[in-house]
PDB file of N, CA and C in Angstrom:
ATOM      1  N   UNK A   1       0.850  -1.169   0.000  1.00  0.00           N
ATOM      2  CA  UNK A   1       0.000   0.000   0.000  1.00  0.00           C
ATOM      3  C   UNK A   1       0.898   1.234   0.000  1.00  0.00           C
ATOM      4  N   UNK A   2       0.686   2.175  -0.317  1.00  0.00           N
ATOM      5  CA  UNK A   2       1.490   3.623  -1.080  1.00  0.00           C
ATOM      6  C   UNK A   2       1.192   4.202   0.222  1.00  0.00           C
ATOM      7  N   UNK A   3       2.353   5.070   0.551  1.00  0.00           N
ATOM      8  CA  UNK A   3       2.023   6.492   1.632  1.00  0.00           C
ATOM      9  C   UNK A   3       1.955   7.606   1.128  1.00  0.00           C
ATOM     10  N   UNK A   4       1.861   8.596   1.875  1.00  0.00           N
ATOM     11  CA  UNK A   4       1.873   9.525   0.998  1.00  0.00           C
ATOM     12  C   UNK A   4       1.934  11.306   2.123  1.00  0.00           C
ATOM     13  N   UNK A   5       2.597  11.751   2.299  1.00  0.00           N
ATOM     14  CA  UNK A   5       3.072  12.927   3.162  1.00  0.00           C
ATOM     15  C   UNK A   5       2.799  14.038   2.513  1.00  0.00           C
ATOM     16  N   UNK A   6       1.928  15.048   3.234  1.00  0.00           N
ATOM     17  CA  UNK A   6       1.489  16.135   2.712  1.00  0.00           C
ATOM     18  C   UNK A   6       2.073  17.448   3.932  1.00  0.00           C
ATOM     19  N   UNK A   7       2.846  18.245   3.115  1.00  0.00           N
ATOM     20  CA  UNK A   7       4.284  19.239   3.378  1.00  0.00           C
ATOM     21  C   UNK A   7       2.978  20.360   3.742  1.00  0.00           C
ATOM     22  N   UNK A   8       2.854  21.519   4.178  1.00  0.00           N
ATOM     23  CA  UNK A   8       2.529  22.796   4.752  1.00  0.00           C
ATOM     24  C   UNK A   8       1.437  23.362   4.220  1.00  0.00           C
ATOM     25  N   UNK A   9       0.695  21.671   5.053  1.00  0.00           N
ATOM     26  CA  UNK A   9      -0.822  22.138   5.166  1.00  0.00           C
ATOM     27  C   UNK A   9      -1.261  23.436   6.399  1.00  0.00           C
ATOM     28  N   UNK A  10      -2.035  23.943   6.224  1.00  0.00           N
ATOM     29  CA  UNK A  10      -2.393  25.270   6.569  1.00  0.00           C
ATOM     30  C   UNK A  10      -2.967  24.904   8.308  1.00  0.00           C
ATOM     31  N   UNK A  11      -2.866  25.461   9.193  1.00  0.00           N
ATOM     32  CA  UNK A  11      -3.934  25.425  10.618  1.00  0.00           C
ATOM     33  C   UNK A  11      -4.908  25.015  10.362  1.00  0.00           C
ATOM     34  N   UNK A  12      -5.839  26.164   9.740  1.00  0.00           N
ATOM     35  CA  UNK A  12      -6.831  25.902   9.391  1.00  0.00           C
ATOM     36  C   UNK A  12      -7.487  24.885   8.941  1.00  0.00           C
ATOM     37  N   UNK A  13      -6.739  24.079   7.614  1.00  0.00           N
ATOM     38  CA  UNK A  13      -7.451  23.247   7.577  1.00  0.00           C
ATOM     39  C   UNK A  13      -7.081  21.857   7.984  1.00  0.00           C
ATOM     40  N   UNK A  14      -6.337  21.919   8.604  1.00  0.00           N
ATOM     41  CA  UNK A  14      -5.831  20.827   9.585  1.00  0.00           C
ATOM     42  C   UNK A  14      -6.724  20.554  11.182  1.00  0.00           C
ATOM     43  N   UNK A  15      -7.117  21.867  11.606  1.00  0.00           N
ATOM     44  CA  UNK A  15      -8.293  22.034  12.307  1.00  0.00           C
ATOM     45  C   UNK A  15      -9.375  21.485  11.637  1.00  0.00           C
ATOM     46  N   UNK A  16     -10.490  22.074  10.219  1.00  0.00           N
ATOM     47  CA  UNK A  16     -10.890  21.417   9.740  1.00  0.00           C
ATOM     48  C   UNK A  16     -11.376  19.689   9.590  1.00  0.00           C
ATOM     49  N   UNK A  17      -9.629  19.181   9.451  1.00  0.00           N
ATOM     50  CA  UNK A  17     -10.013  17.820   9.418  1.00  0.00           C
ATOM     51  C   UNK A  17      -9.816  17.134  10.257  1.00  0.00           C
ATOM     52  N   UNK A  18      -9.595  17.699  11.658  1.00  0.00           N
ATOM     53  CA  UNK A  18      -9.860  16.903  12.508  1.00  0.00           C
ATOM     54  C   UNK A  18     -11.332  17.311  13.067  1.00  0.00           C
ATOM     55  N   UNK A  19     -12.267  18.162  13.408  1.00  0.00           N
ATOM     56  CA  UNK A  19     -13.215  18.226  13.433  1.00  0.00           C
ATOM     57  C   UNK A  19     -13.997  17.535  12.763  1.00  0.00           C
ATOM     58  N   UNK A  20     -13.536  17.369  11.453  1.00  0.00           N
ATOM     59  CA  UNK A  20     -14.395  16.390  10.420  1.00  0.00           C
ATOM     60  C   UNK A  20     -14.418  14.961  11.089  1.00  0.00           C
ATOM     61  N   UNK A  21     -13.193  14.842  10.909  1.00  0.00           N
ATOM     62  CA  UNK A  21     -12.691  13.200  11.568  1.00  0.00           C
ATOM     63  C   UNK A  21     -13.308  12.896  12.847  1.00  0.00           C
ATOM     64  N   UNK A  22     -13.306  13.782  13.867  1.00  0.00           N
ATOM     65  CA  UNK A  22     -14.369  13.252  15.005  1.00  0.00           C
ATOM     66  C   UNK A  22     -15.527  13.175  14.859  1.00  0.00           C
ATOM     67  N   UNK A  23     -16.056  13.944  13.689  1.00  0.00           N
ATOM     68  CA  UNK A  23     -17.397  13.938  13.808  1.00  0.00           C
ATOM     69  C   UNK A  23     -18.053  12.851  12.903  1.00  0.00           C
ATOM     70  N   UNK A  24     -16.838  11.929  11.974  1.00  0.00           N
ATOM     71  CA  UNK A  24     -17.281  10.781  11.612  1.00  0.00           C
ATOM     72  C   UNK A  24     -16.619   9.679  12.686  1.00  0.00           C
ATOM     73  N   UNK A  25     -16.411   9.891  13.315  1.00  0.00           N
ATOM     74  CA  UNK A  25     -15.582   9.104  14.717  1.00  0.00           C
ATOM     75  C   UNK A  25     -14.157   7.867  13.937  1.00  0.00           C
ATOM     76  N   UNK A  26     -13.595   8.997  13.275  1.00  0.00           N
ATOM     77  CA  UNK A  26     -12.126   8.237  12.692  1.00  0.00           C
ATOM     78  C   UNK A  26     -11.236   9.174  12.899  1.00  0.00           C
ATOM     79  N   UNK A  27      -9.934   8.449  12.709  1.00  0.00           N
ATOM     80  CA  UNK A  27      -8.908   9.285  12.808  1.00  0.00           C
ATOM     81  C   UNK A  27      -8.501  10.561  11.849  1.00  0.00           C
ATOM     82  N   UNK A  28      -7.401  11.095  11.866  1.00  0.00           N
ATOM     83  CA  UNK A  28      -7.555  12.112  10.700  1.00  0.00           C
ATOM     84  C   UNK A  28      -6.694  11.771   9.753  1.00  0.00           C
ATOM     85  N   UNK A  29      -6.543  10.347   9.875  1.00  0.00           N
ATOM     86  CA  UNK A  29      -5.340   9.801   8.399  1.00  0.00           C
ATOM     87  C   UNK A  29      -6.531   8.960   8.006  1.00  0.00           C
ATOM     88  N   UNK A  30      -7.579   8.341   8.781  1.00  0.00           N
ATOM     89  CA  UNK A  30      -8.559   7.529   8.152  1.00  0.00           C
ATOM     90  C   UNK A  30      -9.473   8.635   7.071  1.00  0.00           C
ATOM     91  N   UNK A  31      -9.852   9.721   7.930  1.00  0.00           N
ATOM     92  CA  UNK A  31     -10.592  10.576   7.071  1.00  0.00           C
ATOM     93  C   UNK A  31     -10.320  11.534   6.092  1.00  0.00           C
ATOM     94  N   UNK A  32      -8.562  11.363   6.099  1.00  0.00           N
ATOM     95  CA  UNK A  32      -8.019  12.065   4.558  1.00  0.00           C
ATOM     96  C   UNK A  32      -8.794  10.854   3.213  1.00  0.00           C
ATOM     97  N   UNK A  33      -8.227   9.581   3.874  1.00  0.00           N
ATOM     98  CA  UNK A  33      -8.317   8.470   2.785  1.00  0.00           C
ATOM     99  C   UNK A  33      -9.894   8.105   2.163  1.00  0.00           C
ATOM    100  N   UNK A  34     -10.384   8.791   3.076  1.00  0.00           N
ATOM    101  CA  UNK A  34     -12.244   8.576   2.759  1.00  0.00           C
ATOM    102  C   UNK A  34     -12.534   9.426   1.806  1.00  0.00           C
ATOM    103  N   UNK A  35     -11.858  10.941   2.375  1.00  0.00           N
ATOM    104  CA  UNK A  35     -11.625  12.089   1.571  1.00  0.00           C
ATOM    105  C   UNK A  35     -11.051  12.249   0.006  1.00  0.00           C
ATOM    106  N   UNK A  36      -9.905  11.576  -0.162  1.00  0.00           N
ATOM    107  CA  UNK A  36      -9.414  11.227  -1.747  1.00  0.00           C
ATOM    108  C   UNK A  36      -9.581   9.770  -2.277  1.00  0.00           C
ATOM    109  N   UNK A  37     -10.403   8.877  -1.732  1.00  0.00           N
ATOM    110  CA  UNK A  37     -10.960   8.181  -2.301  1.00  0.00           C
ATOM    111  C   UNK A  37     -11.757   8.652  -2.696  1.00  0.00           C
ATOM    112  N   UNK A  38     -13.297   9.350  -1.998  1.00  0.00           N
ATOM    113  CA  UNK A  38     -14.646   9.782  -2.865  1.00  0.00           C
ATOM    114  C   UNK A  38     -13.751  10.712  -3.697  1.00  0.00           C
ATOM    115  N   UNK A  39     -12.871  11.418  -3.443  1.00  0.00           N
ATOM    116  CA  UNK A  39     -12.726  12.382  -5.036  1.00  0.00           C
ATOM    117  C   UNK A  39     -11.901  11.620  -6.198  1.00  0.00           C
ATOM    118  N   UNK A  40     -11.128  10.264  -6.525  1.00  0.00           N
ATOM    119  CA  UNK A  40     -10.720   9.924  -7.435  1.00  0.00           C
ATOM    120  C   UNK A  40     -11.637   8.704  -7.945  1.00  0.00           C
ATOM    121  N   UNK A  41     -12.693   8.022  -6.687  1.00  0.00           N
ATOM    122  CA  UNK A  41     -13.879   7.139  -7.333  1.00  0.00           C
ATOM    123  C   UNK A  41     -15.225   7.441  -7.220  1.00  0.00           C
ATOM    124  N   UNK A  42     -15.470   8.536  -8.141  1.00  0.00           N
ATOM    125  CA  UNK A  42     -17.200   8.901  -8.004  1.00  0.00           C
ATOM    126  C   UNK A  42     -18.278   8.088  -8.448  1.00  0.00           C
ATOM    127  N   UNK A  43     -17.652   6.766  -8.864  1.00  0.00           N
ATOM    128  CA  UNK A  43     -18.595   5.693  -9.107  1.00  0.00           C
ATOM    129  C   UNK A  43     -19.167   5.267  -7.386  1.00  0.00           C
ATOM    130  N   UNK A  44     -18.267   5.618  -6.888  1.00  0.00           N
ATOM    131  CA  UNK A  44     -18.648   4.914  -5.066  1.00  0.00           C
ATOM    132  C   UNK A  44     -19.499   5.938  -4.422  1.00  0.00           C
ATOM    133  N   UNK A  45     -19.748   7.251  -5.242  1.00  0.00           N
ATOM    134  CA  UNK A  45     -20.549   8.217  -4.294  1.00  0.00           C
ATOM    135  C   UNK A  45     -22.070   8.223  -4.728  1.00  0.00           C
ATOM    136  N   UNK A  46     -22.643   8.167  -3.410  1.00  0.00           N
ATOM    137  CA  UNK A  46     -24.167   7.564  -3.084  1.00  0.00           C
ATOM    138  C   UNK A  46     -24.863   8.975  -4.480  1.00  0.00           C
ATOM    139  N   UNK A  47     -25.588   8.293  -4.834  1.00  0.00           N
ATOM    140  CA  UNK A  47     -26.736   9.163  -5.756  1.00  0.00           C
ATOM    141  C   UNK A  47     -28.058   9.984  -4.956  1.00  0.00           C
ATOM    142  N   UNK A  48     -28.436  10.573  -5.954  1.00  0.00           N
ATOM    143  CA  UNK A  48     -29.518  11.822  -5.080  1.00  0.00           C
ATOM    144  C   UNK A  48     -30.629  10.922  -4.682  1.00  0.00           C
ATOM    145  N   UNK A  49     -30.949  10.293  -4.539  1.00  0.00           N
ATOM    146  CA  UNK A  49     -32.103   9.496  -4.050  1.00  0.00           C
ATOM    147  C   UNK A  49     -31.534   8.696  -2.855  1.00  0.00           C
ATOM    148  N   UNK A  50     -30.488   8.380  -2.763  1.00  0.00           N
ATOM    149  CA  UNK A  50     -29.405   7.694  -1.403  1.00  0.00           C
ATOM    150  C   UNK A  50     -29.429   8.610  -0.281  1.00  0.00           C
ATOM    151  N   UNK A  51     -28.922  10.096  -1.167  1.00  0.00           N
ATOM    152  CA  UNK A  51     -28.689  11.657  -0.196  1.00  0.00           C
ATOM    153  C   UNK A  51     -29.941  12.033   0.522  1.00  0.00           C
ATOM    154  N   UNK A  52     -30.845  11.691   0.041  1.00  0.00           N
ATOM    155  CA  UNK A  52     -32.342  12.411   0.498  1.00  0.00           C
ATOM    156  C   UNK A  52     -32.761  11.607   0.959  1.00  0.00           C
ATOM    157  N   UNK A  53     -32.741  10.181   1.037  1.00  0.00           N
ATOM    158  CA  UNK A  53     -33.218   9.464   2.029  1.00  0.00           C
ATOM    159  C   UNK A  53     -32.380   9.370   3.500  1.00  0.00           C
ATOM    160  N   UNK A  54     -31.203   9.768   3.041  1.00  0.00           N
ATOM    161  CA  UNK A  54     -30.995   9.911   4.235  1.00  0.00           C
ATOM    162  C   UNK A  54     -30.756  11.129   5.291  1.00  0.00           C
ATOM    163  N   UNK A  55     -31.305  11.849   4.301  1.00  0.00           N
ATOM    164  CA  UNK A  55     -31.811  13.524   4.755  1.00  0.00           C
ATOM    165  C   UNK A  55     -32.912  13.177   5.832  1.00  0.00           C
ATOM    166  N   UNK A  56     -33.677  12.329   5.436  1.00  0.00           N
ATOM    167  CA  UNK A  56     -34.815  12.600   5.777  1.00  0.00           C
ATOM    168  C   UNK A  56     -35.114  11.380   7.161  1.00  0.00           C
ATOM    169  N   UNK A  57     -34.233  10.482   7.231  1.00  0.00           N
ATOM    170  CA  UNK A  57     -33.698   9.384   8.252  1.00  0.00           C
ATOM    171  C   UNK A  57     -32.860  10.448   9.359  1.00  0.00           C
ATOM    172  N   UNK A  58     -32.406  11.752   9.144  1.00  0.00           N
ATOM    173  CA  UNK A  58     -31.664  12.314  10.468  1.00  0.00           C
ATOM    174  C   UNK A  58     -32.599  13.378  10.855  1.00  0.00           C
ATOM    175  N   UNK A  59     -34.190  13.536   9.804  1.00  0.00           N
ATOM    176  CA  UNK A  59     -34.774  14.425  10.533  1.00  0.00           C
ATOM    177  C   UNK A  59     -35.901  13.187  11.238  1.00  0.00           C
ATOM    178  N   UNK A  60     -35.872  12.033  11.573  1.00  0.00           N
ATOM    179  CA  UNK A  60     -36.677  11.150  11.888  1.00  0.00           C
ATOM    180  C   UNK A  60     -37.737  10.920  10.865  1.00  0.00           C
ATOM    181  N   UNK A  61     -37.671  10.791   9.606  1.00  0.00           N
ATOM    182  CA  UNK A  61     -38.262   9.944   8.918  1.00  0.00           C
ATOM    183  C   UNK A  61     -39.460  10.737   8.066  1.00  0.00           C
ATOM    184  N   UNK A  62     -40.195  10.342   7.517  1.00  0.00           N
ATOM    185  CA  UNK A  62     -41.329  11.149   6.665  1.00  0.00           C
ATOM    186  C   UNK A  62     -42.229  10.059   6.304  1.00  0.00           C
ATOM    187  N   UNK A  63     -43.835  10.342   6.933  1.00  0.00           N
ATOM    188  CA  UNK A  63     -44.550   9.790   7.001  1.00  0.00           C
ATOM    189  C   UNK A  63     -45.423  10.103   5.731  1.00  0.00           C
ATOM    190  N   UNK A  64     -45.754   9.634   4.694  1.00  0.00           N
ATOM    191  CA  UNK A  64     -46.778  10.122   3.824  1.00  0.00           C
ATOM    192  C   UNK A  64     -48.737   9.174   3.800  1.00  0.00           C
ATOM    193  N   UNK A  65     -49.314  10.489   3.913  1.00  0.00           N
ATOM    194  CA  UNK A  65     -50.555   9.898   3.770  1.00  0.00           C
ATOM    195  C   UNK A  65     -50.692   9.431   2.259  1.00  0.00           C
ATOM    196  N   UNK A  66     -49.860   8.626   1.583  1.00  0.00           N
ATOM    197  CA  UNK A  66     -50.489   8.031   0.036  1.00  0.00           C
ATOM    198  C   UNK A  66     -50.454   6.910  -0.373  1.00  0.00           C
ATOM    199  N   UNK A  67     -51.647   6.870  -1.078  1.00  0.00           N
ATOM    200  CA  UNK A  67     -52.218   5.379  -1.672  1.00  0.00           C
ATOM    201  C   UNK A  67     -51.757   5.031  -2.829  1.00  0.00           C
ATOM    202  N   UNK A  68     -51.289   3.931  -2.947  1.00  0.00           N
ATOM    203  CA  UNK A  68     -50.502   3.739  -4.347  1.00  0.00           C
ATOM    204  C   UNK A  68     -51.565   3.299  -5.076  1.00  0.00           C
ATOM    205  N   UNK A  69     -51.715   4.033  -6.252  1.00  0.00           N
ATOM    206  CA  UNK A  69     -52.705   3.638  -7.567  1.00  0.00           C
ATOM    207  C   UNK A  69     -52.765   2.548  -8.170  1.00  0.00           C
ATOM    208  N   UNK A  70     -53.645   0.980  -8.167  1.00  0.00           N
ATOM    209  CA  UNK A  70     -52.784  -0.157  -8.436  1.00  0.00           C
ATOM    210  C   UNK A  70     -53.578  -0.633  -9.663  1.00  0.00           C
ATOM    211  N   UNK A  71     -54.416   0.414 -10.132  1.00  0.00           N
ATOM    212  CA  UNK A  71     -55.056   0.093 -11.409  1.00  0.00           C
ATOM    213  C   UNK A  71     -54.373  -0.736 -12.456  1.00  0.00           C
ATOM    214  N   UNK A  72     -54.491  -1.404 -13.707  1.00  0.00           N
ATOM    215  CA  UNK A  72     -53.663  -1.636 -15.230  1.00  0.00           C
ATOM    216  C   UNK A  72     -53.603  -0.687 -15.489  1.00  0.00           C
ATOM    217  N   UNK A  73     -52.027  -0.108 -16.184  1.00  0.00           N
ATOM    218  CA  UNK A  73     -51.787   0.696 -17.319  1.00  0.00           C
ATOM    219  C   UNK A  73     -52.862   0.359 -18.477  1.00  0.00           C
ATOM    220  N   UNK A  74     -53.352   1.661 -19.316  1.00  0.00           N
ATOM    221  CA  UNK A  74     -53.660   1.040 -20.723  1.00  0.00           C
ATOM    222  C   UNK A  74     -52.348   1.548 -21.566  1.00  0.00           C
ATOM    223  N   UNK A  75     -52.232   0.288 -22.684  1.00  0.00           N
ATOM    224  CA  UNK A  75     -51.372   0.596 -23.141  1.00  0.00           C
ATOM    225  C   UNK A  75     -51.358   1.955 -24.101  1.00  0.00           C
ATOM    226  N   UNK A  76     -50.139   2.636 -24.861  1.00  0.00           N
ATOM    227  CA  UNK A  76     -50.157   3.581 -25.485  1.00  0.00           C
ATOM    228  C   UNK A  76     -50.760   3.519 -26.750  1.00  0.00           C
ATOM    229  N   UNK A  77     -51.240   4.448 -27.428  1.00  0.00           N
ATOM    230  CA  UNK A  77     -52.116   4.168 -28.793  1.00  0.00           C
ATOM    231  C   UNK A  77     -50.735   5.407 -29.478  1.00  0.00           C
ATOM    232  N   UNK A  78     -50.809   4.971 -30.712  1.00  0.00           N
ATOM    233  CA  UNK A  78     -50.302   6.022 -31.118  1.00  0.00           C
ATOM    234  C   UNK A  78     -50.572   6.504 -32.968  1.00  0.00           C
ATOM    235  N   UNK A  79     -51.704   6.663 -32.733  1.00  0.00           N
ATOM    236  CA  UNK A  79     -52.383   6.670 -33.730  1.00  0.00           C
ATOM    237  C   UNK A  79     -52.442   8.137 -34.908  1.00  0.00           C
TER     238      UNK A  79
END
């Protein structure tokens, strides 16, 4: 596995990523690697329907009053 040493990173955002890093409860060499993984494999990053469900799982959930329509399609005419 490759290392890799990063020279006169700033306070700031060295503060940054450790705030980040606790607040996903990893270290701050685990949460660089989480960090430039999602940016060199965006095949691995969750889609907008992943994001919003789980928007809606940290505001406790969303209840909808609706009935699913379970009629037959008719098919298309296209006359």
């Amino acid at each position: 596995m490759a290392a890799l040493n990063v020279r006169n990173l700033s306070d700031e955002t060295h503060k940054a990523l450790r705030m980040r890093a606790a607040a996903h409860g990893r270290s701050v060499e685990a949460e660089i690697r989480v960090i430039l993984d999602d940016a060199v494999n965006p095949a691995k990053q969750r889609g907008l329907g992943s994001m919003l469900a789980a928007i809606g799982r940290d505001f406790g959930g969303v209840e909808l009053d609706v009935v699913r329509d379970r009629t037959e399609p008719e098919p298309a005419t296209f006359e």
